[in-house]
C-alpha atoms as a PDB file:
ATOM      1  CA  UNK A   1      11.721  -2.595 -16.443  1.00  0.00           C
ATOM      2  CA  UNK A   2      15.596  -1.708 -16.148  1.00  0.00           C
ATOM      3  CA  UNK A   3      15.117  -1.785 -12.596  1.00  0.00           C
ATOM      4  CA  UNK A   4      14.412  -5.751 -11.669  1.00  0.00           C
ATOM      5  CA  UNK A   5      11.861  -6.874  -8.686  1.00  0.00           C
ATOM      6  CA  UNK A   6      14.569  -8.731  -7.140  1.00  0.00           C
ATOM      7  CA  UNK A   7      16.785  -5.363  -6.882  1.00  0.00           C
ATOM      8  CA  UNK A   8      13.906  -3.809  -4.655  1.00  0.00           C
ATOM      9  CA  UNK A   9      13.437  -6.088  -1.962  1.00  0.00           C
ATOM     10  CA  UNK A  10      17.260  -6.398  -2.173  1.00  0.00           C
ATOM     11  CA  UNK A  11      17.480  -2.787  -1.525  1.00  0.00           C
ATOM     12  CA  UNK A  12      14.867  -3.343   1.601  1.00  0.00           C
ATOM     13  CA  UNK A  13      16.689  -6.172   3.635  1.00  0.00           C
ATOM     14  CA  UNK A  14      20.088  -4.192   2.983  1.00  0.00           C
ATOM     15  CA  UNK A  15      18.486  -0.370   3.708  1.00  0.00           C
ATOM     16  CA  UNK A  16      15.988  -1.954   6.746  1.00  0.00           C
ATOM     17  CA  UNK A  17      14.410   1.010   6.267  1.00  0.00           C
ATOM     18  CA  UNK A  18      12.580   2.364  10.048  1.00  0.00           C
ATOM     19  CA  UNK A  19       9.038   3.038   9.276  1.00  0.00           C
ATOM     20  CA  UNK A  20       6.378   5.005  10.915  1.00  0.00           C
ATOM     21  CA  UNK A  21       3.050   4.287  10.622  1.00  0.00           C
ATOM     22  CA  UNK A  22      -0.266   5.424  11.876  1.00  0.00           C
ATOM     23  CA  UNK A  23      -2.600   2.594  11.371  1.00  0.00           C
ATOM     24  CA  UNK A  24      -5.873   1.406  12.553  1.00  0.00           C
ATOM     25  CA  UNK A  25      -6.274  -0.839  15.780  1.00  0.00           C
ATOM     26  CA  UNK A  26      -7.558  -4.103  13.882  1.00  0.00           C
ATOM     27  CA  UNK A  27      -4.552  -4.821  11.717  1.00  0.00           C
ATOM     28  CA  UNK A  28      -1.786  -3.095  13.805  1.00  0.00           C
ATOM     29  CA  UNK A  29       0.347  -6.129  15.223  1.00  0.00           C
ATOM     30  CA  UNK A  30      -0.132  -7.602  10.998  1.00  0.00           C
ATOM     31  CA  UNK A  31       1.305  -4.059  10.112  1.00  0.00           C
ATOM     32  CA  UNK A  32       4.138  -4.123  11.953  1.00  0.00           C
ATOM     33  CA  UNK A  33       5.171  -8.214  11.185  1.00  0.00           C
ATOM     34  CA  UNK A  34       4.688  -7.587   7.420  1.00  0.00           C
ATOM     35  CA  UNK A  35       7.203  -4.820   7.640  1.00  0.00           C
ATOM     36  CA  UNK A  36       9.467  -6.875   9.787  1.00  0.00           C
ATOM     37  CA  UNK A  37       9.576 -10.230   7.833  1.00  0.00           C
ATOM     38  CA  UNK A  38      10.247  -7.807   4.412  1.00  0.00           C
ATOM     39  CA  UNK A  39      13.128  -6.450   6.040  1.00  0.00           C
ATOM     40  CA  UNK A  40      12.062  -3.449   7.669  1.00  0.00           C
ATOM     41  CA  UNK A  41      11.547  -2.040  10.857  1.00  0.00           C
ATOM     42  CA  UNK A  42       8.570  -0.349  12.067  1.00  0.00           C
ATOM     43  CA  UNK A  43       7.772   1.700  14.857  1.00  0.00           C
ATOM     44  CA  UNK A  44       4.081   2.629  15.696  1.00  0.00           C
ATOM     45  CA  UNK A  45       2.797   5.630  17.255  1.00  0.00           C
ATOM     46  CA  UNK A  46      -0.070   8.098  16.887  1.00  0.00           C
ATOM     47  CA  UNK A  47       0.668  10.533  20.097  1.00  0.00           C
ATOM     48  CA  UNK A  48       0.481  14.010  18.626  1.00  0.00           C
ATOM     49  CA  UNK A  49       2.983  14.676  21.475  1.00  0.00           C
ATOM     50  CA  UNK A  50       5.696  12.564  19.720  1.00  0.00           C
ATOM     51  CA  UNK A  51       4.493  11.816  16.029  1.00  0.00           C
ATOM     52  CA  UNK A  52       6.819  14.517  14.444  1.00  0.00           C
ATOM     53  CA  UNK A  53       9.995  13.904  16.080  1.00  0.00           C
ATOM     54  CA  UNK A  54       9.264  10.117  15.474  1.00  0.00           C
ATOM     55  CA  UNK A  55       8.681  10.519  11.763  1.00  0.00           C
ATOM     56  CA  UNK A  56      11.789  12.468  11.525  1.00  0.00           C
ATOM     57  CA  UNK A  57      13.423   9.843  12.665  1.00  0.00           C
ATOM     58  CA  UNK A  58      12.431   6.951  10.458  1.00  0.00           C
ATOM     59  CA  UNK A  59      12.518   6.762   6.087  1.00  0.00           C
ATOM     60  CA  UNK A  60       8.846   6.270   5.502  1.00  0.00           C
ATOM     61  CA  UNK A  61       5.390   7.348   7.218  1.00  0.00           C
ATOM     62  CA  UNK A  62       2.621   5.241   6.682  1.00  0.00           C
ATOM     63  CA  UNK A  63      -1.022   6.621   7.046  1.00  0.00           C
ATOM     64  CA  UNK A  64      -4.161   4.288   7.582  1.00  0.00           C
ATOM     65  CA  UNK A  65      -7.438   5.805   8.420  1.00  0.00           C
ATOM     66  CA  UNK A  66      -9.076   2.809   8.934  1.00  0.00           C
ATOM     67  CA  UNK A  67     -10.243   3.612  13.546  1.00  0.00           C
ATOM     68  CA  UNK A  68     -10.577   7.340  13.069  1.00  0.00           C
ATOM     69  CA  UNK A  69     -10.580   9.608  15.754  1.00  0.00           C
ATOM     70  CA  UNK A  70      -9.846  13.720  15.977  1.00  0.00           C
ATOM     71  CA  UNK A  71      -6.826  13.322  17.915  1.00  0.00           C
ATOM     72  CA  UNK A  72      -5.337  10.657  15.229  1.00  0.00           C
ATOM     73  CA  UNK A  73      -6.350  12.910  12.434  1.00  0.00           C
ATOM     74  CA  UNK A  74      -3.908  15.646  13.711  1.00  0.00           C
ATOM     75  CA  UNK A  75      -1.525  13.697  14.362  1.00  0.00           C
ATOM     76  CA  UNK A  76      -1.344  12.388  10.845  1.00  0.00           C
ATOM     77  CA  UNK A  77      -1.449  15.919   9.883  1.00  0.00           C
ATOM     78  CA  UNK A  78       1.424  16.960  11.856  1.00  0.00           C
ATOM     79  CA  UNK A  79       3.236  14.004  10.795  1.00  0.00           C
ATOM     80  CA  UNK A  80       2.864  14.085   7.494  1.00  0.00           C
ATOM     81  CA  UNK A  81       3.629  17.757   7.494  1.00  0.00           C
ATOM     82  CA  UNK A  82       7.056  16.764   9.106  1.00  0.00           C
ATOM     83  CA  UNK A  83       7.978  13.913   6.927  1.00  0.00           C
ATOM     84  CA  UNK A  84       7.190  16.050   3.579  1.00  0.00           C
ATOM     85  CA  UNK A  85       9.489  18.716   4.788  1.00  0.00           C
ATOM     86  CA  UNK A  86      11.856  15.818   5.158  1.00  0.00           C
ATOM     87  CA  UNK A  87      11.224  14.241   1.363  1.00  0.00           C
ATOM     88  CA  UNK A  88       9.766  11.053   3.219  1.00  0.00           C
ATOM     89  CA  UNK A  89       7.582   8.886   1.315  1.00  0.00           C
ATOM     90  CA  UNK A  90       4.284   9.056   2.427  1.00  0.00           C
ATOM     91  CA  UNK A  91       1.322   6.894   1.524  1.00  0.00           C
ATOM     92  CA  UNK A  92      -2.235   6.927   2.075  1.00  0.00           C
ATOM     93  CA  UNK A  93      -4.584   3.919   3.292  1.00  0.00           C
ATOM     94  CA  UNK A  94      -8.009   5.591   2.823  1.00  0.00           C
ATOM     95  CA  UNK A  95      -9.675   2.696   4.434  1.00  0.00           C
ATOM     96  CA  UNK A  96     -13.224   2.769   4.178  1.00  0.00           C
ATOM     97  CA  UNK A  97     -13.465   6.170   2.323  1.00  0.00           C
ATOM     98  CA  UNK A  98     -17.023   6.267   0.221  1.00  0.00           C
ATOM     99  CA  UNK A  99     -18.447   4.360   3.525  1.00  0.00           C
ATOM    100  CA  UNK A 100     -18.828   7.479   5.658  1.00  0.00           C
ATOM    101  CA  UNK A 101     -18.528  11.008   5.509  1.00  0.00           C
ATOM    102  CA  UNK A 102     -15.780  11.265   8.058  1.00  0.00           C
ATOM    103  CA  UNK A 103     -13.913   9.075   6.169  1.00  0.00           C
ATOM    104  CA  UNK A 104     -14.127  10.431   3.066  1.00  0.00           C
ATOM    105  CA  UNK A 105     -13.712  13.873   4.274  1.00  0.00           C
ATOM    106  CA  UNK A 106     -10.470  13.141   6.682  1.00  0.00           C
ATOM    107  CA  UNK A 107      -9.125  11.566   3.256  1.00  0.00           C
ATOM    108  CA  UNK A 108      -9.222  14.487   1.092  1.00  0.00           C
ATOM    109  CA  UNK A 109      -8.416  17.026   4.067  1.00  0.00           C
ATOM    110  CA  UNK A 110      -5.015  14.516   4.532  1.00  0.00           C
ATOM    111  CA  UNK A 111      -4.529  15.109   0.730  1.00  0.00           C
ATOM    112  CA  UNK A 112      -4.737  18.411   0.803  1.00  0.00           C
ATOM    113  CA  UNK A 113      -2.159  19.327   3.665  1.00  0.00           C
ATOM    114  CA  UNK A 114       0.152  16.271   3.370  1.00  0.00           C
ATOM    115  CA  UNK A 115       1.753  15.224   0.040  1.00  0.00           C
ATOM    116  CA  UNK A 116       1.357  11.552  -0.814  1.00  0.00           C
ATOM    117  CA  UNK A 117       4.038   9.474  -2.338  1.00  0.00           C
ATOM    118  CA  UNK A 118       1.052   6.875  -3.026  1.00  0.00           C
ATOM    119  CA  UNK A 119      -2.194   5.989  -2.304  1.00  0.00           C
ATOM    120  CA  UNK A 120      -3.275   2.353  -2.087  1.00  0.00           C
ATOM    121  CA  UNK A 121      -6.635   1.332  -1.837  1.00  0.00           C
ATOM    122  CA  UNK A 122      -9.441  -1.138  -3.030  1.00  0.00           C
ATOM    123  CA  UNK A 123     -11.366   0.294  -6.474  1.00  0.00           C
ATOM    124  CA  UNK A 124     -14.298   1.810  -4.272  1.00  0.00           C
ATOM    125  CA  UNK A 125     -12.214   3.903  -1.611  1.00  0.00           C
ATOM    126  CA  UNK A 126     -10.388   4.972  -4.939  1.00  0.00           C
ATOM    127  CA  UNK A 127     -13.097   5.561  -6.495  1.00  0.00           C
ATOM    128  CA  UNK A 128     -14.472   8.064  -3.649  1.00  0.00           C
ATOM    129  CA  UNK A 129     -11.520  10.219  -3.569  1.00  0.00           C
ATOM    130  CA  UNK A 130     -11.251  10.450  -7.242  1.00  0.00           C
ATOM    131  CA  UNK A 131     -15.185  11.620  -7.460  1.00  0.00           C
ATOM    132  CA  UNK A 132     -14.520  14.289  -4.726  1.00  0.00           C
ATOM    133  CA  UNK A 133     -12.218  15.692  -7.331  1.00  0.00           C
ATOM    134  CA  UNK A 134     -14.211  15.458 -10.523  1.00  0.00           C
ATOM    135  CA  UNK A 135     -11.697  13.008 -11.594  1.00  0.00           C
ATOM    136  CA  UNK A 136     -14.255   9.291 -12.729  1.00  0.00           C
ATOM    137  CA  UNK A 137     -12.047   8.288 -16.390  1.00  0.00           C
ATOM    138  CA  UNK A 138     -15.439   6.676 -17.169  1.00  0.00           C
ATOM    139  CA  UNK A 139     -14.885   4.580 -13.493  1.00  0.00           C
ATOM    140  CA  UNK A 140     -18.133   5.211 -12.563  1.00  0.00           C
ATOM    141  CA  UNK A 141     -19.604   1.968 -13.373  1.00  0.00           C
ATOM    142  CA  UNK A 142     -16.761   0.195 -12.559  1.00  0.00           C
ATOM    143  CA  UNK A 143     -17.076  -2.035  -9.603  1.00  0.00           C
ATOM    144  CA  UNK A 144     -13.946  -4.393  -9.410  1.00  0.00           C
ATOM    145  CA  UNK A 145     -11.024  -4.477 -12.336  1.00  0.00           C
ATOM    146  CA  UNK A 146     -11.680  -7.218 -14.637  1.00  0.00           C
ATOM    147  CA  UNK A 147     -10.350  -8.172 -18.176  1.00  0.00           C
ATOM    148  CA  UNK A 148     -13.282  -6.037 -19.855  1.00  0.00           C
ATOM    149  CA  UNK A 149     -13.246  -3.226 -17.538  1.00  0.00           C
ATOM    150  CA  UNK A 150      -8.675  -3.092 -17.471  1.00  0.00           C
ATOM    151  CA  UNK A 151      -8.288  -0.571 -20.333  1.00  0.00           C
ATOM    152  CA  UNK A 152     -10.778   1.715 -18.702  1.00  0.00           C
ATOM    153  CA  UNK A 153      -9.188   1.093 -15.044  1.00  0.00           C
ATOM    154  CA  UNK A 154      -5.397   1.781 -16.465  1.00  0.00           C
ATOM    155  CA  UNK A 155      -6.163   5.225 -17.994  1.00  0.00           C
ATOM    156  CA  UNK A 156      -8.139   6.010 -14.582  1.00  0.00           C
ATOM    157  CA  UNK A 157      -4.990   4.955 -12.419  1.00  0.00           C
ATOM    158  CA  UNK A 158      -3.072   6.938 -15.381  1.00  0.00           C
ATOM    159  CA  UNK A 159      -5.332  10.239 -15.002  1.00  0.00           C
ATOM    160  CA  UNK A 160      -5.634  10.183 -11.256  1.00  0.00           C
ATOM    161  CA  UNK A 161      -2.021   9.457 -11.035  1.00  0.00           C
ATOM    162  CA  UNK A 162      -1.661  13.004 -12.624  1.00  0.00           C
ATOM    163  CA  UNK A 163      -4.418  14.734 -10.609  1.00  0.00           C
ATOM    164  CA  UNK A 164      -2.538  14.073  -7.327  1.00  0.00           C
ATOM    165  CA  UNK A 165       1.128  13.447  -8.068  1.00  0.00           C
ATOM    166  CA  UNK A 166       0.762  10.431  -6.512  1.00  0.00           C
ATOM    167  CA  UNK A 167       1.637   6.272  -7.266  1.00  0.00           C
ATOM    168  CA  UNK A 168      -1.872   5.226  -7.618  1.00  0.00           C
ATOM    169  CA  UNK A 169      -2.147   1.190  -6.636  1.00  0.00           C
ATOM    170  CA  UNK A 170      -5.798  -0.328  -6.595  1.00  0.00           C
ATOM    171  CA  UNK A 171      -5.734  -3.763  -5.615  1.00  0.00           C
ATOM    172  CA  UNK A 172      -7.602  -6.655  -5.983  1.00  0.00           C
ATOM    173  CA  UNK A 173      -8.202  -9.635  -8.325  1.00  0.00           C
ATOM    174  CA  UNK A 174      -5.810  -7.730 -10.511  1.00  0.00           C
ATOM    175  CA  UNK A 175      -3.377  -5.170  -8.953  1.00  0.00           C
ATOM    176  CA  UNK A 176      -2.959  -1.898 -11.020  1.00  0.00           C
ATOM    177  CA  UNK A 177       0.033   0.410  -9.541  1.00  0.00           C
ATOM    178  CA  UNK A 178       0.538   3.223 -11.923  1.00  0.00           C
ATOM    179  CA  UNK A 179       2.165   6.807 -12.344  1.00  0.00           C
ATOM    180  CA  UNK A 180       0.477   9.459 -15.073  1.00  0.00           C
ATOM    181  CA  UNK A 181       3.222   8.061 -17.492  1.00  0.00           C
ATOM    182  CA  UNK A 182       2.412   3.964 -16.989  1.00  0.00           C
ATOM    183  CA  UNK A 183       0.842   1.841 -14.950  1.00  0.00           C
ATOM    184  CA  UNK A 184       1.872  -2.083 -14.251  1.00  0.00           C
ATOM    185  CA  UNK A 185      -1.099  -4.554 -14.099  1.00  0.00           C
ATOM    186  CA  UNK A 186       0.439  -7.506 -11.707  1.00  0.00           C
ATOM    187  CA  UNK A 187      -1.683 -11.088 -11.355  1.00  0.00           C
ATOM    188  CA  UNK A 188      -0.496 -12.519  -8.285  1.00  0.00           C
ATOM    189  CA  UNK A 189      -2.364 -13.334  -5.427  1.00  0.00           C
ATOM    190  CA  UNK A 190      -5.027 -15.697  -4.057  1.00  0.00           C
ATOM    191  CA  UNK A 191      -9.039 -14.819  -3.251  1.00  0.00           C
ATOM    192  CA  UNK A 192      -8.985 -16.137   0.044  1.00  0.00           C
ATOM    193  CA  UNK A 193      -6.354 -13.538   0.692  1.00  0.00           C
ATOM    194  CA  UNK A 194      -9.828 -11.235   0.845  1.00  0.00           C
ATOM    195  CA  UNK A 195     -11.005 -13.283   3.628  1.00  0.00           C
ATOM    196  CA  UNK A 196      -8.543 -12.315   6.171  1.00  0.00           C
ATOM    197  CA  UNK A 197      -8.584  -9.102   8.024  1.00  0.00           C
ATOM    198  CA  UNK A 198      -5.358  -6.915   7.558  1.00  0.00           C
ATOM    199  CA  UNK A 199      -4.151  -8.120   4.396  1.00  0.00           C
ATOM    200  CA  UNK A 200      -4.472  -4.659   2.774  1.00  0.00           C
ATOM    201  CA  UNK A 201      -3.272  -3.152   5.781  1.00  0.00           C
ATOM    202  CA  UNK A 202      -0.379  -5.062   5.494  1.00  0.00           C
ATOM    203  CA  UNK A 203       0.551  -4.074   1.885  1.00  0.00           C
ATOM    204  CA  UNK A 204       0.116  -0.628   2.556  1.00  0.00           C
ATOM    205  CA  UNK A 205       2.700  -1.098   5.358  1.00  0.00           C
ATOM    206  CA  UNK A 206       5.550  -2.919   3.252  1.00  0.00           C
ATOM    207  CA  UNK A 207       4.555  -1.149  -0.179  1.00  0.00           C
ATOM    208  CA  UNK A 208       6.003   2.369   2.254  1.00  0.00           C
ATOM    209  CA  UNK A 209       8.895   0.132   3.270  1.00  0.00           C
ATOM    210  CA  UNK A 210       9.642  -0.686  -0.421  1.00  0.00           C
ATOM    211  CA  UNK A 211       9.752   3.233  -1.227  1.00  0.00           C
ATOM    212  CA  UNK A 212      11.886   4.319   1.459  1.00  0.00           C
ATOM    213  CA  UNK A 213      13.863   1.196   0.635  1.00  0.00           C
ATOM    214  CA  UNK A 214      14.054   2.781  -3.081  1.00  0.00           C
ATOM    215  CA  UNK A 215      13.791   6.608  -3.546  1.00  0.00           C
ATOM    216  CA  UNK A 216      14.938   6.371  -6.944  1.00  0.00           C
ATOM    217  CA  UNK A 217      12.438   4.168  -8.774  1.00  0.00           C
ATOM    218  CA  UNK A 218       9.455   4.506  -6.266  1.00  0.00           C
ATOM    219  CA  UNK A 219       6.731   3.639  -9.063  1.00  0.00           C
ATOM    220  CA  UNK A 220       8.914   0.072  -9.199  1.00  0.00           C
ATOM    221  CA  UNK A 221       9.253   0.132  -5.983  1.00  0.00           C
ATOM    222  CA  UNK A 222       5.508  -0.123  -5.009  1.00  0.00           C
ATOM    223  CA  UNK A 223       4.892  -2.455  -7.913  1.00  0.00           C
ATOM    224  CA  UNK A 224       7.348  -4.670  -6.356  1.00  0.00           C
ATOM    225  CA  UNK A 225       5.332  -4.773  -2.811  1.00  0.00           C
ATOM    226  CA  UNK A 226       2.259  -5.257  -4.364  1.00  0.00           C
ATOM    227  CA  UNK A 227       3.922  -8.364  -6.631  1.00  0.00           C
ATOM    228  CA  UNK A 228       5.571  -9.770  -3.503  1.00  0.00           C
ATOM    229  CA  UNK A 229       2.511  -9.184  -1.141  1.00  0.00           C
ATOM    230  CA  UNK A 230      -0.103 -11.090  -3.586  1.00  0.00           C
ATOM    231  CA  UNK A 231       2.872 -14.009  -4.462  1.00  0.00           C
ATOM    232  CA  UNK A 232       3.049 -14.708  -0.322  1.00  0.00           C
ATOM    233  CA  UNK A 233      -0.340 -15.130  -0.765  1.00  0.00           C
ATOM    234  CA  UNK A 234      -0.026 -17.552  -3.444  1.00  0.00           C
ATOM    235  CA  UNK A 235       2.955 -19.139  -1.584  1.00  0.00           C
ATOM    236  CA  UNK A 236       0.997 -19.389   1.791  1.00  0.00           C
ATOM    237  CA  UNK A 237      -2.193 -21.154  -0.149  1.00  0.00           C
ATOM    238  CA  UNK A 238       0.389 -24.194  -1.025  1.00  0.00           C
ATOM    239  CA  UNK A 239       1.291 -24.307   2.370  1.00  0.00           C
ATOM    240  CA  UNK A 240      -2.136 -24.833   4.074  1.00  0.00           C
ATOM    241  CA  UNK A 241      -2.645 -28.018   5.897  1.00  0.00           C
ATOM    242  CA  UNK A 242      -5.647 -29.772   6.817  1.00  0.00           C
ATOM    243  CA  UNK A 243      -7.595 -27.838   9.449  1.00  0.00           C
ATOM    244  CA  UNK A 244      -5.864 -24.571   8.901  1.00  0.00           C
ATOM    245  CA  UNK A 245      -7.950 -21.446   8.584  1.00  0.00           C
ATOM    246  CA  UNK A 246      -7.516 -17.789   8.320  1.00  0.00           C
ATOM    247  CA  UNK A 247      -4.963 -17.553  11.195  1.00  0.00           C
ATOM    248  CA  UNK A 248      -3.140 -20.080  10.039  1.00  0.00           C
ATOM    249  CA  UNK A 249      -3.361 -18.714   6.245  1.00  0.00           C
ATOM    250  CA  UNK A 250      -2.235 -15.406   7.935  1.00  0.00           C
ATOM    251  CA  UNK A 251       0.679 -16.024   9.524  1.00  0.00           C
ATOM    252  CA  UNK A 252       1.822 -18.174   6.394  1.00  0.00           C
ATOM    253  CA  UNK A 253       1.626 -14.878   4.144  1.00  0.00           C
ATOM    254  CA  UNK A 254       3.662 -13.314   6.575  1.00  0.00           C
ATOM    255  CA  UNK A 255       6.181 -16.771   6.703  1.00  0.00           C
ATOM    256  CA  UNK A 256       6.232 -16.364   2.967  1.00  0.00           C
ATOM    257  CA  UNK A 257       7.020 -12.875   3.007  1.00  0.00           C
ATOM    258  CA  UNK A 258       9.631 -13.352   5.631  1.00  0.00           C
ATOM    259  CA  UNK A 259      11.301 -15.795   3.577  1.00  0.00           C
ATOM    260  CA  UNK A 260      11.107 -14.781   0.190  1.00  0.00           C
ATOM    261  CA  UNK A 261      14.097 -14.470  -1.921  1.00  0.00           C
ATOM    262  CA  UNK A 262      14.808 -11.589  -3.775  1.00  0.00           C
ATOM    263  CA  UNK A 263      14.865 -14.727  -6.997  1.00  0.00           C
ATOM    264  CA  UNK A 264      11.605 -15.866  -5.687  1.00  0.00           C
ATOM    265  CA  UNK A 265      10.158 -12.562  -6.497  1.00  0.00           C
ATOM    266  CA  UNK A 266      11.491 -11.907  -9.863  1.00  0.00           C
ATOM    267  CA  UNK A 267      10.975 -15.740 -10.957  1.00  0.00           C
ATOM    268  CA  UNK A 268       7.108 -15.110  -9.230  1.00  0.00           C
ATOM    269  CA  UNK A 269       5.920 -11.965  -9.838  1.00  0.00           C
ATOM    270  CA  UNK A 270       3.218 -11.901 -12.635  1.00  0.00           C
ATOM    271  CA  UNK A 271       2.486  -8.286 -14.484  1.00  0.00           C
ATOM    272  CA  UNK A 272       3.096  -5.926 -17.636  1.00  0.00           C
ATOM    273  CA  UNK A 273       3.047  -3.030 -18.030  1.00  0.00           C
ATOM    274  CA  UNK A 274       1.064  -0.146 -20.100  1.00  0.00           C
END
């Protein structure tokens, strides 16, 4: 890539980038530390009252549907409405969508009135929205992206990518973040990073940061988050100490991410590209 790792999160601590994001109630306070220790600066509201002139004011909108209710689901509507108008990045969290029909169906409503910069998700929410539109790649089977199952999963990201116009990041054991054209396969991260509530959440909150941070190489840009998010991991493992547990392990990924310099990253970060 011309444009390095290091460059992006260089771009983020120098832009600090104000970021608003609609997120769910569980992973909220995680949300809005993640984007602060990347070099951000978030700002949280879902009031329908003040959504709009609160995205207008900020770089980035992030949208998690993870505690639904009818009065959150306009106001993600009226804010993404406002920041599209304003060529904001958006992205989508579809937490949970395939679980229940509410979920799924607030997804694709969201994608058809708002415009998403990217959507990040596990394979199955992923998977959900991409059945809704006819659009499988042969995914159908596909239950978590492994070594035999990558090919299939990168011309899925690749074809999805093109059915939406949106940066298409799956994550997991192996990250895929991918426009129609390529798509970058990144290998950092730890397990137990599944273990802890938010983590997800989290990404979804810095990867926005990153592409407000970057509105020239946005598909880098989110491949960068993703890189960074799953090397704190990796970083905040090390750093465990007797007796520590998932708290602990959280706020080291966040202590990791805080600290992490831009040579960290590009020395760290583990992908190619197809």
């Amino acid at each position: 890539m011309s444009i390095t790792m290091a460059a992006m999160l260089d771009h983020v601590r120098k832009k600090a980038p104000l970021i608003h994001s609609i997120t769910n109630y569980v992973t909220i306070n995680g949300v809005a530390n993640i984007i602060l220790a990347c070099g951000g600066s978030p700002i949280m509201s879902d009031n329908e009252a003040e959504v709009e002139e609160i995205t207008a004011r900020c770089s980035g909108l992030d949208l998690n549907i993870g505690t639904l209710s009818q009065r959150i689901i306009h106001s993600m509507i009226l804010a993404g409405r406002k920041a599209n108008a304003l060529c904001h990045p958006v992205l989508l969290d579809p937490v949970g969508a395939g679980a229940s029909s509410l979920r799924t169906e607030t997804a694709e409503y969201l994608m058809r009135e708002v415009h998403f910069e990217a959507i990040r998700g596990s394979i199955s929410e992923i998977k959900a929205l991409a059945s809704a539109r006819g659009c499988t790649g042969g995914m159908e089977a596909v239950d978590a992206v492994t070594d035999n199952s990558l090919n299939t999963a990168v011309q899925f990201v690749k074809a999805f990518s093109a059915e939406t116009g949106s940066i298409i990041a799956i994550t997991g054991a192996v990250d895929l973040v991918g426009s129609a054209e390529e798509c970058y396969m990144i290998r950092n991260g730890r397990p137990e990073m599944g273990r802890i509530t938010g983590t997800g959440c989290q990404l979804s909150g810095m990867m926005t940061t990153f592409l407000a941070a970057n509105p020239e190489d946005r598909l880098e840009a989110a491949a960068a988050a993703a890189c960074a998010m799953g090397l704190a991991g990796e970083i905040g493992w090390r750093r465990m100490q007797p007796g520590d547990g998932n708290a602990a392990y959280c706020s080291r990924i966040i202590d990791a991410v805080c600290n992490m310099t831009s040579e960290q990253l590009e020395e760290g970060a583990n992908y190619e590209v197809r």
